[in-house]
N, C-alpha and C. Protein backbone atom coordinates (compact mmCIF):
# COMPACT_ATOMS: atom_id res chain seq x y z
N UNK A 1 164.35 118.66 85.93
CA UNK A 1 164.26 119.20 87.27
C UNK A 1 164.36 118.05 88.27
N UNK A 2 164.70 118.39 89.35
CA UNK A 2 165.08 117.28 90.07
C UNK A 2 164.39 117.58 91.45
N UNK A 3 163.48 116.10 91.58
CA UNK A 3 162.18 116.35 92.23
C UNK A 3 162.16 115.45 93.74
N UNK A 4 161.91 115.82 94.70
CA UNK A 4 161.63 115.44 95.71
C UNK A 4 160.15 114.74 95.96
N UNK A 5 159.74 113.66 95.52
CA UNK A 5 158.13 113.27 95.87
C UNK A 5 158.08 112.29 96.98
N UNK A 6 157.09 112.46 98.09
CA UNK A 6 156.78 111.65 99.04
C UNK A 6 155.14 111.77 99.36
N UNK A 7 154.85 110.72 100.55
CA UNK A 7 153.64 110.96 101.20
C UNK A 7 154.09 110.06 102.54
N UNK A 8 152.62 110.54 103.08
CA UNK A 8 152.36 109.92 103.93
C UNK A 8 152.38 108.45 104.40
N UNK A 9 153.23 107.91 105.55
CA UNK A 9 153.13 106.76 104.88
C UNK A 9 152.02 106.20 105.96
N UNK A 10 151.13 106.83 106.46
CA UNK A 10 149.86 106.51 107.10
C UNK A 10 148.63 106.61 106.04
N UNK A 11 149.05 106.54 105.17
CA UNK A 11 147.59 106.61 104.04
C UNK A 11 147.09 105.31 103.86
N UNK A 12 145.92 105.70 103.68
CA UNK A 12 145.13 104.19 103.54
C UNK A 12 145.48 103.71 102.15
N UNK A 13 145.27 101.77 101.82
CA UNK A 13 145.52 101.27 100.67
C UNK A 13 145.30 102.35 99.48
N UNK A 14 143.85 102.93 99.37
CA UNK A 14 143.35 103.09 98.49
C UNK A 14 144.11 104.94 98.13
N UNK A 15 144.13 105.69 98.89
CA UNK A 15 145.00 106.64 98.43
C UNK A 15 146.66 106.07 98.25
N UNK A 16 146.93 105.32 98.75
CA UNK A 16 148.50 104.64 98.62
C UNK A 16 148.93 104.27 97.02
N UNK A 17 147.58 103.70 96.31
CA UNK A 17 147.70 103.25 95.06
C UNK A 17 147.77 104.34 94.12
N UNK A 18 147.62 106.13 94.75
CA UNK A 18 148.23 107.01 93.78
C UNK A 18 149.40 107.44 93.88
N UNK A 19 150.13 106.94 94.81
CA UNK A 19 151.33 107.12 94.78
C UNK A 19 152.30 106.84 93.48
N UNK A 20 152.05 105.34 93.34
CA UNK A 20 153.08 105.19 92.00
C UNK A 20 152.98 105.68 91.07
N UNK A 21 151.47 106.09 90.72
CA UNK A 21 151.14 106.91 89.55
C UNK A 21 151.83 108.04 89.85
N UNK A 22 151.75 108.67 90.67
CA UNK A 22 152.43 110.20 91.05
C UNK A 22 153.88 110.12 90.41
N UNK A 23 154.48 109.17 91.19
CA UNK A 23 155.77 108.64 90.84
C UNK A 23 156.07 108.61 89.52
N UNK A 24 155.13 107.82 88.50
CA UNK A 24 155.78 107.17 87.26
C UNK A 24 155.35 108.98 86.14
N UNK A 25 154.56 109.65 86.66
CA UNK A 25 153.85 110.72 85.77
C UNK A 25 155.09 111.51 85.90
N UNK A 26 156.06 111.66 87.32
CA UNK A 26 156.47 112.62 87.08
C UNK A 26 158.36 112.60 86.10
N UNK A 27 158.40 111.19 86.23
CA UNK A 27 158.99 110.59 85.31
C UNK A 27 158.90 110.87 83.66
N UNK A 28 157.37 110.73 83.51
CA UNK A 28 156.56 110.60 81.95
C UNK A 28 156.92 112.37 81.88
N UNK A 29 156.87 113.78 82.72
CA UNK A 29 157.03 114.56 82.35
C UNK A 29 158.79 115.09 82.20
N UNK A 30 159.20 114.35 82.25
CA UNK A 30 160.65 114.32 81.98
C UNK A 30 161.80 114.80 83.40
N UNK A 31 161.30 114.36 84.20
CA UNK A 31 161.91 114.84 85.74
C UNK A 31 162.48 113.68 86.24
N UNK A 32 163.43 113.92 87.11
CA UNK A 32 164.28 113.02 87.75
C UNK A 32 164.00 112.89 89.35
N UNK A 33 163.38 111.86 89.76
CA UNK A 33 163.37 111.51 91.80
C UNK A 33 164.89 112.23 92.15
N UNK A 34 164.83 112.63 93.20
CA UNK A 34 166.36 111.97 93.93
C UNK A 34 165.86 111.11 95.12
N UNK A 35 164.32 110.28 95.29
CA UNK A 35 164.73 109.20 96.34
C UNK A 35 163.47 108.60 95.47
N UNK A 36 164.13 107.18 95.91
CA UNK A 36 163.56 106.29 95.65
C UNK A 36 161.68 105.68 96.14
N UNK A 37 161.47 106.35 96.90
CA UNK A 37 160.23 106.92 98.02
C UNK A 37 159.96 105.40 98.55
N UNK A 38 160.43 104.24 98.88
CA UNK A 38 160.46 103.04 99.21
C UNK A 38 160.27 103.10 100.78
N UNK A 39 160.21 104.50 101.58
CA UNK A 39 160.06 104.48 103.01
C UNK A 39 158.15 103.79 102.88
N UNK A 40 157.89 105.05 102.26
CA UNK A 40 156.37 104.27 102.32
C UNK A 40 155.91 103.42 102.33
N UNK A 41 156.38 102.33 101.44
CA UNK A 41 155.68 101.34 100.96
C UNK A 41 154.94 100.09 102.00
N UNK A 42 155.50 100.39 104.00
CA UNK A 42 155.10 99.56 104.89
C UNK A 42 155.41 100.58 105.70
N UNK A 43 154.46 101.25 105.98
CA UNK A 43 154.37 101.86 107.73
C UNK A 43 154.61 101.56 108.57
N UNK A 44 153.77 100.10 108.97
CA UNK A 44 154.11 99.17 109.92
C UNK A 44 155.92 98.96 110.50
N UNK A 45 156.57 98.98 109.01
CA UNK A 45 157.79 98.46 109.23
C UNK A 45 158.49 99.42 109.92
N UNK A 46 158.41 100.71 109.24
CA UNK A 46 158.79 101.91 109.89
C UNK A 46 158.46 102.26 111.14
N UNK A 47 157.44 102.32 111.24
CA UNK A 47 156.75 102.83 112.83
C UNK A 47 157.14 101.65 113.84
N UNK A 48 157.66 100.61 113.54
CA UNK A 48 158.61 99.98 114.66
C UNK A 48 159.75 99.19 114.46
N UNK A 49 160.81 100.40 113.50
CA UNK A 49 161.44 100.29 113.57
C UNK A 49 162.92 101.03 114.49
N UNK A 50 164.30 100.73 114.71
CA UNK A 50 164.88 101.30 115.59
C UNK A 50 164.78 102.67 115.30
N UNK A 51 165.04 103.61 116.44
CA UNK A 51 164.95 104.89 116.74
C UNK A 51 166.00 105.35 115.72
N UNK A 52 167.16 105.12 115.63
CA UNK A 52 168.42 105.58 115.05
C UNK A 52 168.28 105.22 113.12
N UNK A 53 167.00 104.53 112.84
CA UNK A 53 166.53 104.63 111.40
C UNK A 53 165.45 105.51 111.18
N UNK A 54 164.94 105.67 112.17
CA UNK A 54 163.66 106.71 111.74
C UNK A 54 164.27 107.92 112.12
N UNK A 55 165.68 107.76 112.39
CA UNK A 55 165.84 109.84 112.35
C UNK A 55 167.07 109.61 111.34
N UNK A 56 167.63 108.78 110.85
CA UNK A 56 167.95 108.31 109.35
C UNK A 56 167.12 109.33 108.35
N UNK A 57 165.80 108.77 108.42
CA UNK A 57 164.47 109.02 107.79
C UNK A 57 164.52 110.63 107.51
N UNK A 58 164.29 111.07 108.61
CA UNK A 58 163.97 112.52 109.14
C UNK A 58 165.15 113.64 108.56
N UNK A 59 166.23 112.54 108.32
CA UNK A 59 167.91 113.51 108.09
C UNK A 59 167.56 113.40 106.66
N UNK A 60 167.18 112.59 106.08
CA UNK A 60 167.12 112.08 104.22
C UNK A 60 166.49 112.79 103.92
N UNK A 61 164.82 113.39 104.77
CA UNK A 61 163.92 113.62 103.92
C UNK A 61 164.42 115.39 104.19
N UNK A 62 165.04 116.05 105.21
CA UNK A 62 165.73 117.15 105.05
C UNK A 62 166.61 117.29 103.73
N UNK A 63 167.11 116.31 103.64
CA UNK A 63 168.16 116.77 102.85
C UNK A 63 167.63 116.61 101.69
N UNK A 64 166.63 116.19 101.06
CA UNK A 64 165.90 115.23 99.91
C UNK A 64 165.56 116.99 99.76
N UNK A 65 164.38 117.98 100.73
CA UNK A 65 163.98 118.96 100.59
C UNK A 65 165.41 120.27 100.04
N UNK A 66 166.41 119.87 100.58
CA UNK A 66 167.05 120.82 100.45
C UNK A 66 167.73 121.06 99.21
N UNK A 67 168.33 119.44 98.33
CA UNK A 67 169.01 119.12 97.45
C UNK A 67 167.65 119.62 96.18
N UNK A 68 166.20 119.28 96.29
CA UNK A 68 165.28 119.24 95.44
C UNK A 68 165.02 120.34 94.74
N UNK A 69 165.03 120.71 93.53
CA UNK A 69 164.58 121.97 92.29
C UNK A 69 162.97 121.91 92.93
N UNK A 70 162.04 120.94 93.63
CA UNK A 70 160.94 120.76 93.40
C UNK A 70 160.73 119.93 94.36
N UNK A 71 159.90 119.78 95.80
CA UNK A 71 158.91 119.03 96.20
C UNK A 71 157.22 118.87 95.98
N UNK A 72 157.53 117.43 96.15
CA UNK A 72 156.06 117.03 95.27
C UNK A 72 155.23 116.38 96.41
N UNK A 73 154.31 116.60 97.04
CA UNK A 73 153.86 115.82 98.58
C UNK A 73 152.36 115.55 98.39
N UNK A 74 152.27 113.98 98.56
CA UNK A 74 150.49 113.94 98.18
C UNK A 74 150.26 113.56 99.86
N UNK A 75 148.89 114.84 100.06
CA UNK A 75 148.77 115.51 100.95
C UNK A 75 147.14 115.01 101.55
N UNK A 76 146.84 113.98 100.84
CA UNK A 76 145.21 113.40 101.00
C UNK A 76 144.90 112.71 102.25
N UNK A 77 146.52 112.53 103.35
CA UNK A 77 146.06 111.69 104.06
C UNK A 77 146.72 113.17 105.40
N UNK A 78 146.25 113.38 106.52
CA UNK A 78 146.52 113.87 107.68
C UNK A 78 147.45 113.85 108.40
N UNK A 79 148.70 114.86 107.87
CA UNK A 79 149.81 114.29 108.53
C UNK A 79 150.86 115.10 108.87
N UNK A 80 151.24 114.87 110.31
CA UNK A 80 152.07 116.11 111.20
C UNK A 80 153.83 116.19 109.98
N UNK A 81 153.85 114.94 109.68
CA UNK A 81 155.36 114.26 108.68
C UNK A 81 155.19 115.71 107.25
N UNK A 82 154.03 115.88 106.73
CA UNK A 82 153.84 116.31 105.19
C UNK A 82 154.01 117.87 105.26
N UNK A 83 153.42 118.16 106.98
CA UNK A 83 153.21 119.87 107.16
C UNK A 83 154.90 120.30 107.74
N UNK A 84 155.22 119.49 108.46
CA UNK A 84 156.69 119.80 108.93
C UNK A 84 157.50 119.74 107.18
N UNK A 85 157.49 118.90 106.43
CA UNK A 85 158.42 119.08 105.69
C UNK A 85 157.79 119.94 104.67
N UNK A 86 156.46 120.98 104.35
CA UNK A 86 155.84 121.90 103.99
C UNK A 86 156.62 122.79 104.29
N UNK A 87 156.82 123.41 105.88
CA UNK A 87 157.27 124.25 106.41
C UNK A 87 159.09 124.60 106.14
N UNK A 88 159.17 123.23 106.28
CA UNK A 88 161.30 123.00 106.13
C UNK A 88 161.12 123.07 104.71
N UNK A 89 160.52 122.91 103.39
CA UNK A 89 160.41 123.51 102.03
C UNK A 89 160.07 125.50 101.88
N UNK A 90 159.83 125.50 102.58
CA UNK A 90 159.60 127.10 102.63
C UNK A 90 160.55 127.61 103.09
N UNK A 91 160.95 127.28 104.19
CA UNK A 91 162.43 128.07 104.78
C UNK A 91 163.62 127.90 104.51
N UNK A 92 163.51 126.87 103.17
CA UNK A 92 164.68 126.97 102.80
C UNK A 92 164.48 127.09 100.99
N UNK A 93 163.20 127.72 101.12
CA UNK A 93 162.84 128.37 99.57
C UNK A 93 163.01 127.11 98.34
N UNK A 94 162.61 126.31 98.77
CA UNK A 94 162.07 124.93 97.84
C UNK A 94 160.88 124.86 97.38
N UNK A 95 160.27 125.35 96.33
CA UNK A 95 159.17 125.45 95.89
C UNK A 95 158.00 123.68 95.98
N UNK A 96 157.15 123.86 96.06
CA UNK A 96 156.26 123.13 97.10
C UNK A 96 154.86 122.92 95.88
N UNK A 97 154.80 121.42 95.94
CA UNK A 97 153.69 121.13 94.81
C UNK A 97 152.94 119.69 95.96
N UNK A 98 151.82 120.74 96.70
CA UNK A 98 150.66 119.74 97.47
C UNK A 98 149.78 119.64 96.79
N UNK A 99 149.26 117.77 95.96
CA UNK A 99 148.40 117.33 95.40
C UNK A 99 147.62 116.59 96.99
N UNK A 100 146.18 116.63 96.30
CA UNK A 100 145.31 116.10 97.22
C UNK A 100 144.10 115.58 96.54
N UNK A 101 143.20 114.19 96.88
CA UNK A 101 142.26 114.21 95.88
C UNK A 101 141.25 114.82 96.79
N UNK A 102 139.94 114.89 95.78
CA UNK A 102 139.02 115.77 96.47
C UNK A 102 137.93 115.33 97.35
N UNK A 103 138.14 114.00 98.08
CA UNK A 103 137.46 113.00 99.19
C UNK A 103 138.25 113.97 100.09
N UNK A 104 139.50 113.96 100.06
CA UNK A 104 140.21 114.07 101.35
C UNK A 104 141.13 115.79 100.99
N UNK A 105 140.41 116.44 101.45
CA UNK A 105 141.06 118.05 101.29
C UNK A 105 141.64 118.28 103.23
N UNK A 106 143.18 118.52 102.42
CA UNK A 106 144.40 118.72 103.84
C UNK A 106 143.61 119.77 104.24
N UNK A 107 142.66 120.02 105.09
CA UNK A 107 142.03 121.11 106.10
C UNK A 107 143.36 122.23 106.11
N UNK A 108 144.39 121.86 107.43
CA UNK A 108 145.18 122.88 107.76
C UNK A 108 145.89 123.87 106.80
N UNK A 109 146.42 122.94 106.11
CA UNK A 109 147.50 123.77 104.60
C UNK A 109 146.84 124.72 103.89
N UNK A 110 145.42 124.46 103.69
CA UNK A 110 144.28 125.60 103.60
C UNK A 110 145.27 126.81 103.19
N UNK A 111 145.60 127.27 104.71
CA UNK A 111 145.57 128.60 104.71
C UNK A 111 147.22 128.94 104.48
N UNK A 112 147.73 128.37 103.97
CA UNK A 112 149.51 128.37 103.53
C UNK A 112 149.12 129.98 102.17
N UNK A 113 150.03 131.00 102.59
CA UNK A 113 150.14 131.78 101.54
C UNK A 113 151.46 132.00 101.11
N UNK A 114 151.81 131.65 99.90
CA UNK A 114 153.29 131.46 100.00
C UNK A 114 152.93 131.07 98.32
N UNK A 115 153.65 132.18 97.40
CA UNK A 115 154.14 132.20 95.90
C UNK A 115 154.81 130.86 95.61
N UNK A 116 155.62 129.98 96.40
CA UNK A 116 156.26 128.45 96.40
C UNK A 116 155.55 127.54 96.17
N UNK A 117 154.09 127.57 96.68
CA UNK A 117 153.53 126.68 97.13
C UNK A 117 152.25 126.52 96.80
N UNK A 118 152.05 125.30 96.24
CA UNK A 118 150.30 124.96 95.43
C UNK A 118 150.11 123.87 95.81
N UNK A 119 148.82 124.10 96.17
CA UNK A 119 147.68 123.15 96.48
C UNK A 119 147.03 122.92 94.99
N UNK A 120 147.06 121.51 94.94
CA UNK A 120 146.50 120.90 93.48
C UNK A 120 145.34 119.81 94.18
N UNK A 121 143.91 119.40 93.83
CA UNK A 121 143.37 118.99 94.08
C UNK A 121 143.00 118.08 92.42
N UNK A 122 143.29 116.84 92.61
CA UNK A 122 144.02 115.92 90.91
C UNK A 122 142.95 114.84 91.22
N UNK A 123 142.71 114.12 89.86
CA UNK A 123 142.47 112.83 90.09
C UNK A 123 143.16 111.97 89.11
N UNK A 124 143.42 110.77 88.70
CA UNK A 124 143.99 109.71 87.69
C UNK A 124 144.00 110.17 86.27
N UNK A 125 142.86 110.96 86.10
CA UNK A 125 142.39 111.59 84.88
C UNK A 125 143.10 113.12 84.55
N UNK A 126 143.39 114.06 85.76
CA UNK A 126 143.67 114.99 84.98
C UNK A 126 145.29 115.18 85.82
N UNK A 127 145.72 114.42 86.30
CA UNK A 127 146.92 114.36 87.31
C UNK A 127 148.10 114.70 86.28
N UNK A 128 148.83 113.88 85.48
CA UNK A 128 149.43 114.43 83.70
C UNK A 128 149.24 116.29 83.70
N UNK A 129 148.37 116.62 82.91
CA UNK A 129 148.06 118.20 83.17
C UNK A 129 148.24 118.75 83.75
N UNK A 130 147.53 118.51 85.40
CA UNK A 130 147.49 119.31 86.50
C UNK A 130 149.08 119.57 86.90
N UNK A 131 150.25 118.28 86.70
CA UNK A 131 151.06 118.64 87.49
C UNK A 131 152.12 119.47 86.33
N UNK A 132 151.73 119.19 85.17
CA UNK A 132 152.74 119.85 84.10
C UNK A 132 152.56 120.65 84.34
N UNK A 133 151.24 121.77 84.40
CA UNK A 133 151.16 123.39 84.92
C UNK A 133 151.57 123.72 85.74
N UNK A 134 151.65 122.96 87.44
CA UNK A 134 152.31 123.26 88.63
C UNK A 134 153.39 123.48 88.00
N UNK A 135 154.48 122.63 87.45
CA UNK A 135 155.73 122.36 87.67
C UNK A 135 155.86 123.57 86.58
N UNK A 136 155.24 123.80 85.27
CA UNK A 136 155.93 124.71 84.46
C UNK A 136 155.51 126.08 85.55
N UNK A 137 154.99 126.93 86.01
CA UNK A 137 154.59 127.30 87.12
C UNK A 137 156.06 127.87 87.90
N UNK A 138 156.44 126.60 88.83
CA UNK A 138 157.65 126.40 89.09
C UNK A 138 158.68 126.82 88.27
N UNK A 139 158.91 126.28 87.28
CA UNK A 139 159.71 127.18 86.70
C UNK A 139 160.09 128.53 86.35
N UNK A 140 159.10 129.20 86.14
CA UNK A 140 158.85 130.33 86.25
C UNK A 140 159.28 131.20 87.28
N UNK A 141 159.93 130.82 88.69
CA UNK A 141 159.71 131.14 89.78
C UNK A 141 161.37 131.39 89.98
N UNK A 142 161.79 132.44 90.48
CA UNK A 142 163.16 133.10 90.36
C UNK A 142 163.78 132.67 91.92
N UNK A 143 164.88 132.74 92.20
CA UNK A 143 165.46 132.37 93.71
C UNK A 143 165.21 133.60 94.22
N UNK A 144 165.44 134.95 93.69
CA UNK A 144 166.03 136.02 94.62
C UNK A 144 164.37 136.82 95.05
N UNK A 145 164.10 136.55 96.17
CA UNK A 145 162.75 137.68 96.20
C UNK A 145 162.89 139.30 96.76
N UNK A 146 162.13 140.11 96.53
CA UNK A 146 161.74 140.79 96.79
C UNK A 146 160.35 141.62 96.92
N UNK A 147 160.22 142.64 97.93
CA UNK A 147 159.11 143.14 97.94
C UNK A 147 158.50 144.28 97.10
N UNK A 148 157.65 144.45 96.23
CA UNK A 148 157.57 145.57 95.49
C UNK A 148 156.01 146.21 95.82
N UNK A 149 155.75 147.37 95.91
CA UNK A 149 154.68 148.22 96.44
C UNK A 149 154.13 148.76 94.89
N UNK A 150 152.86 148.37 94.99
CA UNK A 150 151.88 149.00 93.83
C UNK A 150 151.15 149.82 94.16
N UNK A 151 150.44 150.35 93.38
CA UNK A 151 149.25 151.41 93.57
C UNK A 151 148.06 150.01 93.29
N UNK A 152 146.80 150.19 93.88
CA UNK A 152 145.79 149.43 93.09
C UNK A 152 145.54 149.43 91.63
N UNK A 153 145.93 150.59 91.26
CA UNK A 153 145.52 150.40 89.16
C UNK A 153 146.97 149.79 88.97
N UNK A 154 148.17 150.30 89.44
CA UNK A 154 149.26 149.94 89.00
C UNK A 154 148.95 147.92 89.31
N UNK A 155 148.43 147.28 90.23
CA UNK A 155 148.91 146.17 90.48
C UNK A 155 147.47 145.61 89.27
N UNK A 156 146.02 145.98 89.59
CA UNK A 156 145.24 145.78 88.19
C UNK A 156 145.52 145.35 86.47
N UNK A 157 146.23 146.78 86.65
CA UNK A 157 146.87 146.72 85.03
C UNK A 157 147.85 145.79 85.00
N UNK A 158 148.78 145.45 85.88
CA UNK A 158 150.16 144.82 85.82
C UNK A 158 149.45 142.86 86.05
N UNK A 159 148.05 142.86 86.50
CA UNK A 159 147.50 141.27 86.61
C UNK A 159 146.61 140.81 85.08
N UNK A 160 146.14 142.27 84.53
CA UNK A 160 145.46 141.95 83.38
C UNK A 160 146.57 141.70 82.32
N UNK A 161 147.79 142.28 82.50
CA UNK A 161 148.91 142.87 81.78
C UNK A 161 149.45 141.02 81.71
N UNK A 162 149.55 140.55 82.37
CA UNK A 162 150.47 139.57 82.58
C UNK A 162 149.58 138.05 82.29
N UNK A 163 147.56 138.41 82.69
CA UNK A 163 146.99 137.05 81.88
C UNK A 163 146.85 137.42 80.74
N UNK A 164 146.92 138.52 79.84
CA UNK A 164 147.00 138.57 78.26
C UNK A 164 147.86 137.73 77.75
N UNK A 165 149.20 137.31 78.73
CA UNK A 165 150.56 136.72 77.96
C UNK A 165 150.53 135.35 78.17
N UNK A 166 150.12 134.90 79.56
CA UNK A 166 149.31 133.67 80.37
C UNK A 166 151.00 133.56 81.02
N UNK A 167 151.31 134.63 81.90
CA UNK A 167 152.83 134.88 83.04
C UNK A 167 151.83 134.90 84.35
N UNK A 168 152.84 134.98 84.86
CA UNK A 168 152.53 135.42 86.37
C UNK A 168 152.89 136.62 86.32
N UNK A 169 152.50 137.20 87.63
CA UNK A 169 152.74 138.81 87.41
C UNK A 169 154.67 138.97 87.54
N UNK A 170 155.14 138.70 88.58
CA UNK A 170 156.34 138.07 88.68
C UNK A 170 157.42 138.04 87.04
N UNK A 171 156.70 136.92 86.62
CA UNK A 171 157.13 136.54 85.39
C UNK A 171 157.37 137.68 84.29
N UNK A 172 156.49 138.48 84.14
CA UNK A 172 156.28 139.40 83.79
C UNK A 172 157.16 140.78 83.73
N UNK A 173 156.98 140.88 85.16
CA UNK A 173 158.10 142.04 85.31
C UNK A 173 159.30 141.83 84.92
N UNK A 174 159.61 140.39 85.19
CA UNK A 174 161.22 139.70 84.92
C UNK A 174 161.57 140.11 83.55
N UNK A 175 160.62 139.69 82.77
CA UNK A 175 160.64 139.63 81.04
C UNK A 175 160.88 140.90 80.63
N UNK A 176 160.40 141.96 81.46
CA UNK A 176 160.29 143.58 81.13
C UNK A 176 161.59 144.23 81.59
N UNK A 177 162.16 144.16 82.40
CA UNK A 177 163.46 144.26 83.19
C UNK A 177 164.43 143.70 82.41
N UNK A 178 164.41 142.30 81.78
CA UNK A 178 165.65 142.02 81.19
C UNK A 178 165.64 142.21 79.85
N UNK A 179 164.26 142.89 79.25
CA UNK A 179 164.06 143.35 77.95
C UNK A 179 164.77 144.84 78.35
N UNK A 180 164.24 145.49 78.96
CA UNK A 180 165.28 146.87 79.13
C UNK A 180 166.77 146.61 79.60
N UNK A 181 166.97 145.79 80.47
CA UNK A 181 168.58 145.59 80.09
C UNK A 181 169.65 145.35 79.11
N UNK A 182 168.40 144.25 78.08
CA UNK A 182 169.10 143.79 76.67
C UNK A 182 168.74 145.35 75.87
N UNK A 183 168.28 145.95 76.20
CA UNK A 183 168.15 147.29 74.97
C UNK A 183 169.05 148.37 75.44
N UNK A 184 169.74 148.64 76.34
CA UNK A 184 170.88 149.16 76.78
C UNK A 184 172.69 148.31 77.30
N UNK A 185 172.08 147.20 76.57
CA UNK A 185 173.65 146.49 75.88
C UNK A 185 174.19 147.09 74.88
């Protein structure tokens, strides 16, 4: 899968030093960057640098969201940069993986409801795991949406129906739909 990961590049040293880990794990789970994430690595440099590179910046990290199977955004530090490209991942249906450690919980993103999009709260220790489930997760997750109307027992049965298998409900229906299609081939 081909992954979009960034942060903030206003984070302090000490959240900064999970960055590479972020980086090298998502490597170790067999995924490919398409950027090199090297904006971060000096704020300073960036934040005064010419105008006509920092919307360089702004055009890359669009297109980084748009080209990406997967954005990956560590979200621990407060930042107008992480929620704008949150938002430009949603509207253009880029599924959305916000890690955060649990000193520093992104207040606003809170309230993001959106099937694309997870909030992971990781540390060094379970970061490996946590993000293999996001991302297999992600996979799971179809381009074409639609809206479907349940009854309350109908949507009950169809959530117990679907952790017996350990799917999403989503997932689920998919599997059932193209099992009745393959039985009328």
């Amino acid at each position: 899968m081909n992954i979009y990961f960034t942060a903030s590049a206003r984070a302090s040293n000490d959240q900064k030093n999970h960055h590479p880990f972020i980086y090298k794990t998502i490597v170790e789970l067999g995924h490919i960057h398409i950027d090199d994430y090297k904006i971060n690595s000096d704020h300073e440099k960036f934040y005064s640098s010419k105008d006509f590179l920092k919307a360089n910046v702004y055009k890359s990290a669009l297109n980084f969201v748009k080209q990406a199977d997967l954005v990956i955004l560590e979200v621990s530090t407060h930042s107008l940069t992480m929620g704008y490209l949150i938002k430009h991942a949603i509207d253009v249906h880029t599924p959305i993986i916000a890690l955060h450690i649990k000193e520093h919980s992104p207040g606003f993103i809170l309230g993001i409801e959106n099937d694309a999009f997870q909030l992971i709260e990781y540390n060094k220790e379970n970061l490996k795991n946590k993000l293999k489930n996001a991302i297999s997760y992600v996979e799971n997750l179809e381009d074409v949406r639609f809206n479907l109307m349940l009854s309350p027992k109908v949507n009950i049965y169809l959530t117990e129906a679907a952790k017996e298998v350990n799917l999403s409900k989503a997932k689920f229906i998919r599997n059932l739909i193209k099992e009745h299609q393959k039985n009328r081939e």
